[in-house]
PDB file of N, CA and C in Angstrom:
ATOM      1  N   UNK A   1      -5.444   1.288  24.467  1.00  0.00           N
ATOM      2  CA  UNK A   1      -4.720   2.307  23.729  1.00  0.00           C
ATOM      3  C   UNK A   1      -3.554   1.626  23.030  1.00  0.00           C
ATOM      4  N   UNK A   2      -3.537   1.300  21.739  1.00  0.00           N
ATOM      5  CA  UNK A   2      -2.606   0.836  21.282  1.00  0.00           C
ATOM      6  C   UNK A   2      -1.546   1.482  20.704  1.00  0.00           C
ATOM      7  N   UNK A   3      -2.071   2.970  20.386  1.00  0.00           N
ATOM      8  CA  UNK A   3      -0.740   4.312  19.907  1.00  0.00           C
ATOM      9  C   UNK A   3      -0.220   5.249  20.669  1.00  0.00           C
ATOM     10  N   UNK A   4       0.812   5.516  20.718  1.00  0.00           N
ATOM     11  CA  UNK A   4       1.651   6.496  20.779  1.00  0.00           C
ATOM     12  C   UNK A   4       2.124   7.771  19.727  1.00  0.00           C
ATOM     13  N   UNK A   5       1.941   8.850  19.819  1.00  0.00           N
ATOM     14  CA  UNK A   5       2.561   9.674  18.434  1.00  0.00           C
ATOM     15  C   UNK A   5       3.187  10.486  18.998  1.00  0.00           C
ATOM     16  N   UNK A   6       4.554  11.106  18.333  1.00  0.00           N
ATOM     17  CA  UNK A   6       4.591  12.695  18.983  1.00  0.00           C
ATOM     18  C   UNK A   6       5.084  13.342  17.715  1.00  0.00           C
ATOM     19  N   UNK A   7       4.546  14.248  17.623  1.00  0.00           N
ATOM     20  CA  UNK A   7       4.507  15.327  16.675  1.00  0.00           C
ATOM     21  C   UNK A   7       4.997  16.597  17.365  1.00  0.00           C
ATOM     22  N   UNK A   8       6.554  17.343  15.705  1.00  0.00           N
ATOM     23  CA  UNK A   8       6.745  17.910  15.763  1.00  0.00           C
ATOM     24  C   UNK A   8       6.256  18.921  14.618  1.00  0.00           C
ATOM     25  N   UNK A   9       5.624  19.807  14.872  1.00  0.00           N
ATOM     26  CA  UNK A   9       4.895  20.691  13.281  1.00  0.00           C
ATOM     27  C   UNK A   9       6.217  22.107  13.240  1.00  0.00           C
ATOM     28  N   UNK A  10       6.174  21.953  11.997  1.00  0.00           N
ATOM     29  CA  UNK A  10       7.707  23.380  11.711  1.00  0.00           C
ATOM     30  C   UNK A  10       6.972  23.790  10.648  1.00  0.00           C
ATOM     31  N   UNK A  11       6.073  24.857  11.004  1.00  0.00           N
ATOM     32  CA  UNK A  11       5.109  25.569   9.981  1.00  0.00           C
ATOM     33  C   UNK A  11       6.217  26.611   9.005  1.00  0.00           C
ATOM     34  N   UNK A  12       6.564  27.237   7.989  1.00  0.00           N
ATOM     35  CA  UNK A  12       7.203  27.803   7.427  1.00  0.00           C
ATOM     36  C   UNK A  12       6.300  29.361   8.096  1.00  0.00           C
ATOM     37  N   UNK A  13       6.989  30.510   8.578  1.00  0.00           N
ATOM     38  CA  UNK A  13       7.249  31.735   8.886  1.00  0.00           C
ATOM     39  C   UNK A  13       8.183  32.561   8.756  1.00  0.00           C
ATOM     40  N   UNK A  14       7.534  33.713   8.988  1.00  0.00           N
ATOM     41  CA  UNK A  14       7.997  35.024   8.471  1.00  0.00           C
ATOM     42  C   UNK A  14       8.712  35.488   9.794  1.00  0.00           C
ATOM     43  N   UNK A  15       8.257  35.134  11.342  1.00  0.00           N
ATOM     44  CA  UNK A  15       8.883  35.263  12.508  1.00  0.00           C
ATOM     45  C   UNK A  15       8.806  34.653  13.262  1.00  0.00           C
ATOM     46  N   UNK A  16       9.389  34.640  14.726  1.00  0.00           N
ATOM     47  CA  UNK A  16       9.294  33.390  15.673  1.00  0.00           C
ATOM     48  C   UNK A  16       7.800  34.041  16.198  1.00  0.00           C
ATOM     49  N   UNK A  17       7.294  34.908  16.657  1.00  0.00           N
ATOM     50  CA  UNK A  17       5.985  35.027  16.820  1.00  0.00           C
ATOM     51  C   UNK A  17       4.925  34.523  15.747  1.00  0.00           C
ATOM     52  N   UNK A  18       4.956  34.800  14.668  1.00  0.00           N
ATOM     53  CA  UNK A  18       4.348  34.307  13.844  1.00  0.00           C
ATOM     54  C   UNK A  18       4.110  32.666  13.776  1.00  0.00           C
ATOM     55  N   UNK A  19       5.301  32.278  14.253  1.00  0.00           N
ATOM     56  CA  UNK A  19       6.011  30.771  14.081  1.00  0.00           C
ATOM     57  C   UNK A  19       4.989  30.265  15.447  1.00  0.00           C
ATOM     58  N   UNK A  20       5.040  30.765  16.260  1.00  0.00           N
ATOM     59  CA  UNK A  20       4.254  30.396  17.909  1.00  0.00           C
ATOM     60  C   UNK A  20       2.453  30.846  17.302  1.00  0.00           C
ATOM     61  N   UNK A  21       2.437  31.589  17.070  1.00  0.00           N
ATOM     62  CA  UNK A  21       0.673  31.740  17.100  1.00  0.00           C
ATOM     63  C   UNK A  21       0.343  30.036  15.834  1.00  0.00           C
ATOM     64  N   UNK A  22       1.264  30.132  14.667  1.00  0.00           N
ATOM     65  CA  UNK A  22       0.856  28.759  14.554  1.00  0.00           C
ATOM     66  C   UNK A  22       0.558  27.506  14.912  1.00  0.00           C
ATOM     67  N   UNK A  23       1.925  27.285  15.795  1.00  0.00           N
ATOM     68  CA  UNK A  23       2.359  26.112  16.474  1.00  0.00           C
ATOM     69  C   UNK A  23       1.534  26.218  17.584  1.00  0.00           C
ATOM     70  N   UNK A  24       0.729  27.094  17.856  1.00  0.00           N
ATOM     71  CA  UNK A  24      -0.365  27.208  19.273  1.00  0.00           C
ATOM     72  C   UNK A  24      -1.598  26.769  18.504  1.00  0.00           C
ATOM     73  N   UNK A  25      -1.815  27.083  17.552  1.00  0.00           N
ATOM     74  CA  UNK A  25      -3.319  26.806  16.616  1.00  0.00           C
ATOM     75  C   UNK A  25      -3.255  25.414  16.717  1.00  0.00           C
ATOM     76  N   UNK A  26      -2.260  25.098  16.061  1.00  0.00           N
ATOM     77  CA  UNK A  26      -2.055  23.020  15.900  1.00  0.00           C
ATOM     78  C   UNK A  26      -2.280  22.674  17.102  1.00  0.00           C
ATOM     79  N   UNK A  27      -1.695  23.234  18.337  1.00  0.00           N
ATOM     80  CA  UNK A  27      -1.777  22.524  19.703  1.00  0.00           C
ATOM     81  C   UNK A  27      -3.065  22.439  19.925  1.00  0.00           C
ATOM     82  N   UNK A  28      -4.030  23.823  19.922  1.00  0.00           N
ATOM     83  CA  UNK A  28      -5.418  23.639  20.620  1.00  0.00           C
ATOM     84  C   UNK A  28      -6.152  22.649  19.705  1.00  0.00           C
ATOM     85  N   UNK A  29      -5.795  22.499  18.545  1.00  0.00           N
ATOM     86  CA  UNK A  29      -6.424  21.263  17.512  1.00  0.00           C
ATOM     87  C   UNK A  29      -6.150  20.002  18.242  1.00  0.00           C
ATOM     88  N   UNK A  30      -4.940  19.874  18.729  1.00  0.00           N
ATOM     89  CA  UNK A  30      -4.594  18.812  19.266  1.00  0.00           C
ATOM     90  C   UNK A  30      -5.447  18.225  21.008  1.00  0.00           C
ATOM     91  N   UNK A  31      -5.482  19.701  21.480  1.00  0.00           N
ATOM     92  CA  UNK A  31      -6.133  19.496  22.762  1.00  0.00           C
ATOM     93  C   UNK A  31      -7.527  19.176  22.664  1.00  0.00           C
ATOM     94  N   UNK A  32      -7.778  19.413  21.252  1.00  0.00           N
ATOM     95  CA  UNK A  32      -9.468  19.704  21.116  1.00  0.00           C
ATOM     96  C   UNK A  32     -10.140  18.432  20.323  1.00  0.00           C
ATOM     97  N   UNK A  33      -9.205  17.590  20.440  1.00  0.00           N
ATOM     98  CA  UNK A  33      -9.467  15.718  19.824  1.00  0.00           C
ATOM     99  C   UNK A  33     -10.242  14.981  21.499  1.00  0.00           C
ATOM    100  N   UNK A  34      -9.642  15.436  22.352  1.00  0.00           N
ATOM    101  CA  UNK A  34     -10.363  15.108  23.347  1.00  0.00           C
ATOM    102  C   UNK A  34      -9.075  13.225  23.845  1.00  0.00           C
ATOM    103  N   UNK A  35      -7.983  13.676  23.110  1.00  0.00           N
ATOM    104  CA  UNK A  35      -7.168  12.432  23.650  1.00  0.00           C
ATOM    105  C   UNK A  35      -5.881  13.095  24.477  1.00  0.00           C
ATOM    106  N   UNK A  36      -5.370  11.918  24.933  1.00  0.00           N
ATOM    107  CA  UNK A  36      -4.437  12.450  26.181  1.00  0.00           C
ATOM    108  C   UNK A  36      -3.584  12.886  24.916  1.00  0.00           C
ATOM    109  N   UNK A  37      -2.805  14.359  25.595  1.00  0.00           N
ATOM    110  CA  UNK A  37      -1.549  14.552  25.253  1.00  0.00           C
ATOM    111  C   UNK A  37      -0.766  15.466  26.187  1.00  0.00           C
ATOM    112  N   UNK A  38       0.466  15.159  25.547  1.00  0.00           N
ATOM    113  CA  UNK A  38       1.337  16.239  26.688  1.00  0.00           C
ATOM    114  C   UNK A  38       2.058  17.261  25.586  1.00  0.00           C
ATOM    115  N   UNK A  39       2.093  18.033  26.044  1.00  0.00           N
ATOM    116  CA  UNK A  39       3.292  19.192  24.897  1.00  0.00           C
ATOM    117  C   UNK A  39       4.086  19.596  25.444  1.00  0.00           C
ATOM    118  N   UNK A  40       5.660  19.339  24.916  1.00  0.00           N
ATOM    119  CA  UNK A  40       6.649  19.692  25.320  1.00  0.00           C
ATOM    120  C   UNK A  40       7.112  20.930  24.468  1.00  0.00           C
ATOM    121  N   UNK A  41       8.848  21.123  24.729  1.00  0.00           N
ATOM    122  CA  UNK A  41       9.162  22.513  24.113  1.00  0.00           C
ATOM    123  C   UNK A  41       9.439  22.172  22.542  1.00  0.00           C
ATOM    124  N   UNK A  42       9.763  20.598  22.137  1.00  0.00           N
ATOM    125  CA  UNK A  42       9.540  20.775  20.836  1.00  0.00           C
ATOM    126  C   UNK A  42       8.411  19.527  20.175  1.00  0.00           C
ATOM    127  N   UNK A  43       7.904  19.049  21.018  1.00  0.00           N
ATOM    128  CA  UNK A  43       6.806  18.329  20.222  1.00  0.00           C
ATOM    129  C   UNK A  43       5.940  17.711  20.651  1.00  0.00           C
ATOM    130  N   UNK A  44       4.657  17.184  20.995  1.00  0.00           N
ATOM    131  CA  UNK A  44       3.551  17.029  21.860  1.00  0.00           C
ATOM    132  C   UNK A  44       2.852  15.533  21.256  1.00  0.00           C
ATOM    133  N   UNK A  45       2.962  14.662  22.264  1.00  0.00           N
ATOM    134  CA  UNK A  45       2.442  13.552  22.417  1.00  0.00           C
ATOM    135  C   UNK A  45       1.422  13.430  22.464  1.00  0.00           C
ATOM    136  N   UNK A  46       0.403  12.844  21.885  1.00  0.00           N
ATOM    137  CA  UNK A  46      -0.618  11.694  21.891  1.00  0.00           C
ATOM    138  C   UNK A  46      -0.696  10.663  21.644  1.00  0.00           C
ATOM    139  N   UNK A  47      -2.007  10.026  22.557  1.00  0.00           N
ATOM    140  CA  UNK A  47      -2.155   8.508  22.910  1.00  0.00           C
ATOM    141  C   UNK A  47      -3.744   8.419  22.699  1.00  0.00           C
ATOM    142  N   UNK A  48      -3.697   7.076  21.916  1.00  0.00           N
ATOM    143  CA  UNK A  48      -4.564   6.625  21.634  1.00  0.00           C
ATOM    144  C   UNK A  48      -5.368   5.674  20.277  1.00  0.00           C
ATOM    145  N   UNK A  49      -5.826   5.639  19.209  1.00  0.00           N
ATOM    146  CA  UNK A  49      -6.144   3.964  18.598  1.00  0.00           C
ATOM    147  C   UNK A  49      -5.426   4.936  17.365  1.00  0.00           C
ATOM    148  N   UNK A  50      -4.443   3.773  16.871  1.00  0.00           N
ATOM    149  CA  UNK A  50      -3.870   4.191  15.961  1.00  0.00           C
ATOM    150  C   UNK A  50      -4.439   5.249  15.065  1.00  0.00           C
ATOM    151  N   UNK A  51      -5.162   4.355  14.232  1.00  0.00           N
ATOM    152  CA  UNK A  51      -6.118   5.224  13.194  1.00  0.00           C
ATOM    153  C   UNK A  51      -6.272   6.305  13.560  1.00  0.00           C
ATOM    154  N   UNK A  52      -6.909   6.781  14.726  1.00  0.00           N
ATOM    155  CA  UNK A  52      -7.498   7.963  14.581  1.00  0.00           C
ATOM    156  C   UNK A  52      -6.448   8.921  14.772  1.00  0.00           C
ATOM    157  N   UNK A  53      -5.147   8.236  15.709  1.00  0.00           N
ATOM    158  CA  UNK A  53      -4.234   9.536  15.691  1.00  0.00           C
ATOM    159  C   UNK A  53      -3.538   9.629  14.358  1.00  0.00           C
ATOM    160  N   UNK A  54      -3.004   9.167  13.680  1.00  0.00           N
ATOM    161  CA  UNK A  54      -2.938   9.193  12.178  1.00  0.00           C
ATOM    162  C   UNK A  54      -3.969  10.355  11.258  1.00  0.00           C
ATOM    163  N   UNK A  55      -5.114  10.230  11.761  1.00  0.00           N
ATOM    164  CA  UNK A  55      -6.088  11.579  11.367  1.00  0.00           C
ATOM    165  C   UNK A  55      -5.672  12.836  11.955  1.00  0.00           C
ATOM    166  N   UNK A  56      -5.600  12.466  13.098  1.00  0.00           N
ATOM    167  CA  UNK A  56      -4.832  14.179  13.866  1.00  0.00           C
ATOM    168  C   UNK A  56      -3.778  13.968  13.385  1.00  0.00           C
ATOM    169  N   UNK A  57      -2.184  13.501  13.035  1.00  0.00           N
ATOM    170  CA  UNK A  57      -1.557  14.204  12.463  1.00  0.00           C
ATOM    171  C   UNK A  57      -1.586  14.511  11.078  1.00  0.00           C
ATOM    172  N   UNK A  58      -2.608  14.040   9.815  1.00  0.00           N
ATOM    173  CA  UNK A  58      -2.826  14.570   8.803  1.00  0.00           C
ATOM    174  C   UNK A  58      -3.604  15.826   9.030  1.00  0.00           C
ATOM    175  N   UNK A  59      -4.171  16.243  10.116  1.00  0.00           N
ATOM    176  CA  UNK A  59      -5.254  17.571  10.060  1.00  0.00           C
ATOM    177  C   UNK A  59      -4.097  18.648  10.950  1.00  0.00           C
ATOM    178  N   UNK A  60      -3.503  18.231  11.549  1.00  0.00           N
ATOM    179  CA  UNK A  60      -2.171  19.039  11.739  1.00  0.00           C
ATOM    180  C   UNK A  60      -1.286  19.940  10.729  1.00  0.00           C
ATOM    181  N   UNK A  61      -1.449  18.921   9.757  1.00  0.00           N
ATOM    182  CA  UNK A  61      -0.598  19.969   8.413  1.00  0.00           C
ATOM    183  C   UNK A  61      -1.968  20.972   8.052  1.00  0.00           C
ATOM    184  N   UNK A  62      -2.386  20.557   7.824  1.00  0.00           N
ATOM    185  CA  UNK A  62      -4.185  21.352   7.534  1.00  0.00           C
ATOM    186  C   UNK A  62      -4.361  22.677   8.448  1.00  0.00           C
ATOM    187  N   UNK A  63      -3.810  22.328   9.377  1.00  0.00           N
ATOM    188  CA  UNK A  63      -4.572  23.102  10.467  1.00  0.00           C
ATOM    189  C   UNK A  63      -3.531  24.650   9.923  1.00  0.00           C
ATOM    190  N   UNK A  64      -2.161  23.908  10.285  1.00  0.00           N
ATOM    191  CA  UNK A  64      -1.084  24.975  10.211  1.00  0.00           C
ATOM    192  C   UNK A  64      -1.057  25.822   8.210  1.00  0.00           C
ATOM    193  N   UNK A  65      -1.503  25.210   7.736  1.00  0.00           N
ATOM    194  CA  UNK A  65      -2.002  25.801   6.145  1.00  0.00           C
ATOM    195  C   UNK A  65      -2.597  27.007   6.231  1.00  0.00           C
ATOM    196  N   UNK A  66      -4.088  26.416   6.988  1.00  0.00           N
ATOM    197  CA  UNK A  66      -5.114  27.426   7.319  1.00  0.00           C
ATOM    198  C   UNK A  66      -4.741  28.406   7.869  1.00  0.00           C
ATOM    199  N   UNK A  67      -3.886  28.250   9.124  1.00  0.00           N
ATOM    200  CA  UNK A  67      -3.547  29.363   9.599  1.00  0.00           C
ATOM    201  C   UNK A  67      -2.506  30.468   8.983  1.00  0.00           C
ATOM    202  N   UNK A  68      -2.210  29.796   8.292  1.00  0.00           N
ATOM    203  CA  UNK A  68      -1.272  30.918   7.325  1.00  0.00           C
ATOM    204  C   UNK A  68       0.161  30.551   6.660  1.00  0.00           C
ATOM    205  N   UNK A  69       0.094  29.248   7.254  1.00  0.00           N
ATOM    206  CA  UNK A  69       1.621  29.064   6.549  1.00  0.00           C
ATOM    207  C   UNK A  69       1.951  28.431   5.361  1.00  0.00           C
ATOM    208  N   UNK A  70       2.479  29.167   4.599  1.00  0.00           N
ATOM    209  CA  UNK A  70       2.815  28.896   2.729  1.00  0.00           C
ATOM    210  C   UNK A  70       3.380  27.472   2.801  1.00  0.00           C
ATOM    211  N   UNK A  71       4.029  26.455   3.933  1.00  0.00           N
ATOM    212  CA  UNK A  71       4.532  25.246   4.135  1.00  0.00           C
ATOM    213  C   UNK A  71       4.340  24.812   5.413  1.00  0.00           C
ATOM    214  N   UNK A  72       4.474  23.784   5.187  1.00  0.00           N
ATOM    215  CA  UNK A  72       4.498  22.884   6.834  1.00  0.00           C
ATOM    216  C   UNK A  72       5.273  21.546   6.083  1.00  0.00           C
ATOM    217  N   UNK A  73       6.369  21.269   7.406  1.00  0.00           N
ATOM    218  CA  UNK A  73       7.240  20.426   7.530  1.00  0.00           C
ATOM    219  C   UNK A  73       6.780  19.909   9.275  1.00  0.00           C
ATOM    220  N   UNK A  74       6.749  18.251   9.346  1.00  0.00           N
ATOM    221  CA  UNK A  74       6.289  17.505  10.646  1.00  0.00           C
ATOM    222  C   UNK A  74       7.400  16.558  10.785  1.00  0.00           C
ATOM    223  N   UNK A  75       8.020  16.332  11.858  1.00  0.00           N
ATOM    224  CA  UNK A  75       8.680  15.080  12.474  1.00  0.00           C
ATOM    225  C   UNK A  75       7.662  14.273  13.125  1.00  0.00           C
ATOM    226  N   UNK A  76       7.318  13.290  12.762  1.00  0.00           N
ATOM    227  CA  UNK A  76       6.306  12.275  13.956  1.00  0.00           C
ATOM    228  C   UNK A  76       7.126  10.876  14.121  1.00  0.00           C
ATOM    229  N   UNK A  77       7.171  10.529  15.375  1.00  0.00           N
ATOM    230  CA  UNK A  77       7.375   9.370  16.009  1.00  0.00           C
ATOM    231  C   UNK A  77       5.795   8.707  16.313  1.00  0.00           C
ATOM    232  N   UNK A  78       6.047   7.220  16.085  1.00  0.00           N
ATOM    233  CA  UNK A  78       5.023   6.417  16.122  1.00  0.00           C
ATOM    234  C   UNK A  78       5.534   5.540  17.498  1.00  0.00           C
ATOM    235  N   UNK A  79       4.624   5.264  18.146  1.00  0.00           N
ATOM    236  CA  UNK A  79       4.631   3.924  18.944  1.00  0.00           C
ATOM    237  C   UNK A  79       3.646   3.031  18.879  1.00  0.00           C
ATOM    238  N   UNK A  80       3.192   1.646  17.784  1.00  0.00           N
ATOM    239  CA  UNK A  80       2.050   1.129  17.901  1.00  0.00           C
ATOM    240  C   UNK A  80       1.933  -0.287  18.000  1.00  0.00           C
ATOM    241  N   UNK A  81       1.007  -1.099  19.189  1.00  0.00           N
ATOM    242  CA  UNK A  81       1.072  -2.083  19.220  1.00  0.00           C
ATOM    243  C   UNK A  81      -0.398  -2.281  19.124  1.00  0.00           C
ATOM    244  N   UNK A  82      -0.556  -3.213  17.736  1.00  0.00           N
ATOM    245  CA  UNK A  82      -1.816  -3.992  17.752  1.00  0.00           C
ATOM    246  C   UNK A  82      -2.500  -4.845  18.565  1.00  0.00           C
ATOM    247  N   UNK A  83      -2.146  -5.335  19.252  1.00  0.00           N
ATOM    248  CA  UNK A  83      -2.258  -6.538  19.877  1.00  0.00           C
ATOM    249  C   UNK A  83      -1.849  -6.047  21.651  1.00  0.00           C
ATOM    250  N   UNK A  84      -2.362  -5.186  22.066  1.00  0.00           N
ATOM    251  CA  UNK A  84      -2.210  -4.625  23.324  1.00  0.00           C
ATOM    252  C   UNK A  84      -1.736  -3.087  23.549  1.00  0.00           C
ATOM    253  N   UNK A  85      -1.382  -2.852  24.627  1.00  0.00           N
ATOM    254  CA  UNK A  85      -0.878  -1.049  25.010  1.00  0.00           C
ATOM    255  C   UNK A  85       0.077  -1.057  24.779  1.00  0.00           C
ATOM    256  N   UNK A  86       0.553   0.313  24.349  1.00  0.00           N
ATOM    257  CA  UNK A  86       1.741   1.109  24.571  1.00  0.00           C
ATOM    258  C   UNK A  86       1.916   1.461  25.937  1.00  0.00           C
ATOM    259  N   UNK A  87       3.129   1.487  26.093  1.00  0.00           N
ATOM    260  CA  UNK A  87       3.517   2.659  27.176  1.00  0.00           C
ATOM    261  C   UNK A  87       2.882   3.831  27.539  1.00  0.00           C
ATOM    262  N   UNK A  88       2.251   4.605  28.546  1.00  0.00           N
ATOM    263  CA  UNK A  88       1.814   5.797  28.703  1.00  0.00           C
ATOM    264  C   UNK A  88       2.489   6.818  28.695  1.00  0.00           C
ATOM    265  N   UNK A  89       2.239   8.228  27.974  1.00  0.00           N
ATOM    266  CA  UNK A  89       2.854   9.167  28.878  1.00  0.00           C
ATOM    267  C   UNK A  89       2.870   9.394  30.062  1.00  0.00           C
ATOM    268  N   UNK A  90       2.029   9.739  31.084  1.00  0.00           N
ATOM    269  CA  UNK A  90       2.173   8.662  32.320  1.00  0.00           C
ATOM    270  C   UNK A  90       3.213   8.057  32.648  1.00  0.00           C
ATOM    271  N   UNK A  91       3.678   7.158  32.465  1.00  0.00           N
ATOM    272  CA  UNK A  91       4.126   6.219  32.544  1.00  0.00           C
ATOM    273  C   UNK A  91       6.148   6.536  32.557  1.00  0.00           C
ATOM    274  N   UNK A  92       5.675   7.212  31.299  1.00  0.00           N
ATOM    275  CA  UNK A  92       7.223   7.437  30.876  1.00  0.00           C
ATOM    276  C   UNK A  92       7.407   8.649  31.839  1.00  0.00           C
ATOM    277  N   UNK A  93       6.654   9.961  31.828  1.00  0.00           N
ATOM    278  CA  UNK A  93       7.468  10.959  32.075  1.00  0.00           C
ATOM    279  C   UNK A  93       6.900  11.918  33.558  1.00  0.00           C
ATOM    280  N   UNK A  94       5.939  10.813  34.441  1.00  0.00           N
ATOM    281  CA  UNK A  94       5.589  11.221  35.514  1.00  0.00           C
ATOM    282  C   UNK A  94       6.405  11.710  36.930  1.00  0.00           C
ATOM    283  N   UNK A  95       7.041  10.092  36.811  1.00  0.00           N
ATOM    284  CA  UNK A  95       8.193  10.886  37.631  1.00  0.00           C
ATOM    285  C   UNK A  95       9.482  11.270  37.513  1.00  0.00           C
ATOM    286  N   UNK A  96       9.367  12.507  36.562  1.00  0.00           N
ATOM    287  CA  UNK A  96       9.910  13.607  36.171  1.00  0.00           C
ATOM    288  C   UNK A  96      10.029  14.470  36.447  1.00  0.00           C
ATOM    289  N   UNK A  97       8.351  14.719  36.970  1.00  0.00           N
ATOM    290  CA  UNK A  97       7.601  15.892  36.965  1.00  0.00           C
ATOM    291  C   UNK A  97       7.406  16.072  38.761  1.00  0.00           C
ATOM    292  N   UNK A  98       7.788  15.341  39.389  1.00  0.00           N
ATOM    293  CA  UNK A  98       7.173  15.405  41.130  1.00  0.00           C
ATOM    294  C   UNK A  98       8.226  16.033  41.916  1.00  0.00           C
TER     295      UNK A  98
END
């Protein structure tokens, strides 16, 4: 696993419900790549080969379009090492959580 991403999607809405049924659409897109991620309260990590996460966050803006929003604005953090692993989520934020 040489990537790290975490993506924040800020779909443009009309309400904070409105704003959540989006930001839930992008997530199950995200869950539904079949790579590790974690989702926090403002932005949800994945891991895995660069390239392809680079595709999930271009289909992220896509996703949140479709679902209805006249804009989408993304913060993404990268972590990528060619030449071996990244850090895990795992890794970083396990024992956090015990």
């Amino acid at each position: 696993m040489n990537a790290s991403v975490a993506i924040q999607t800020l779909p443009e809405a009309a309400n904070d419900e409105e704003l959540i049924r989006i930001v839930d659409e992008v997530i199950a897109y995200i869950k539904s790549t079949g790579r590790n991620c974690y989702v926090g309260p403002f932005e949800t990590a994945i891991e895995g080969d660069y390239d392809e996460l680079m595709d999930i966050v271009k289909e992220c803006q896509h996703i949140a379009i479709r679902a209805g929003a006249p804009s989408v604005a993304a913060y993404i953090k990268v972590s990528y090492k060619p030449e071996g692993d990244v850090l895990t989520i795992e890794k970083k934020v396990t024992k956090h959580h015990q």
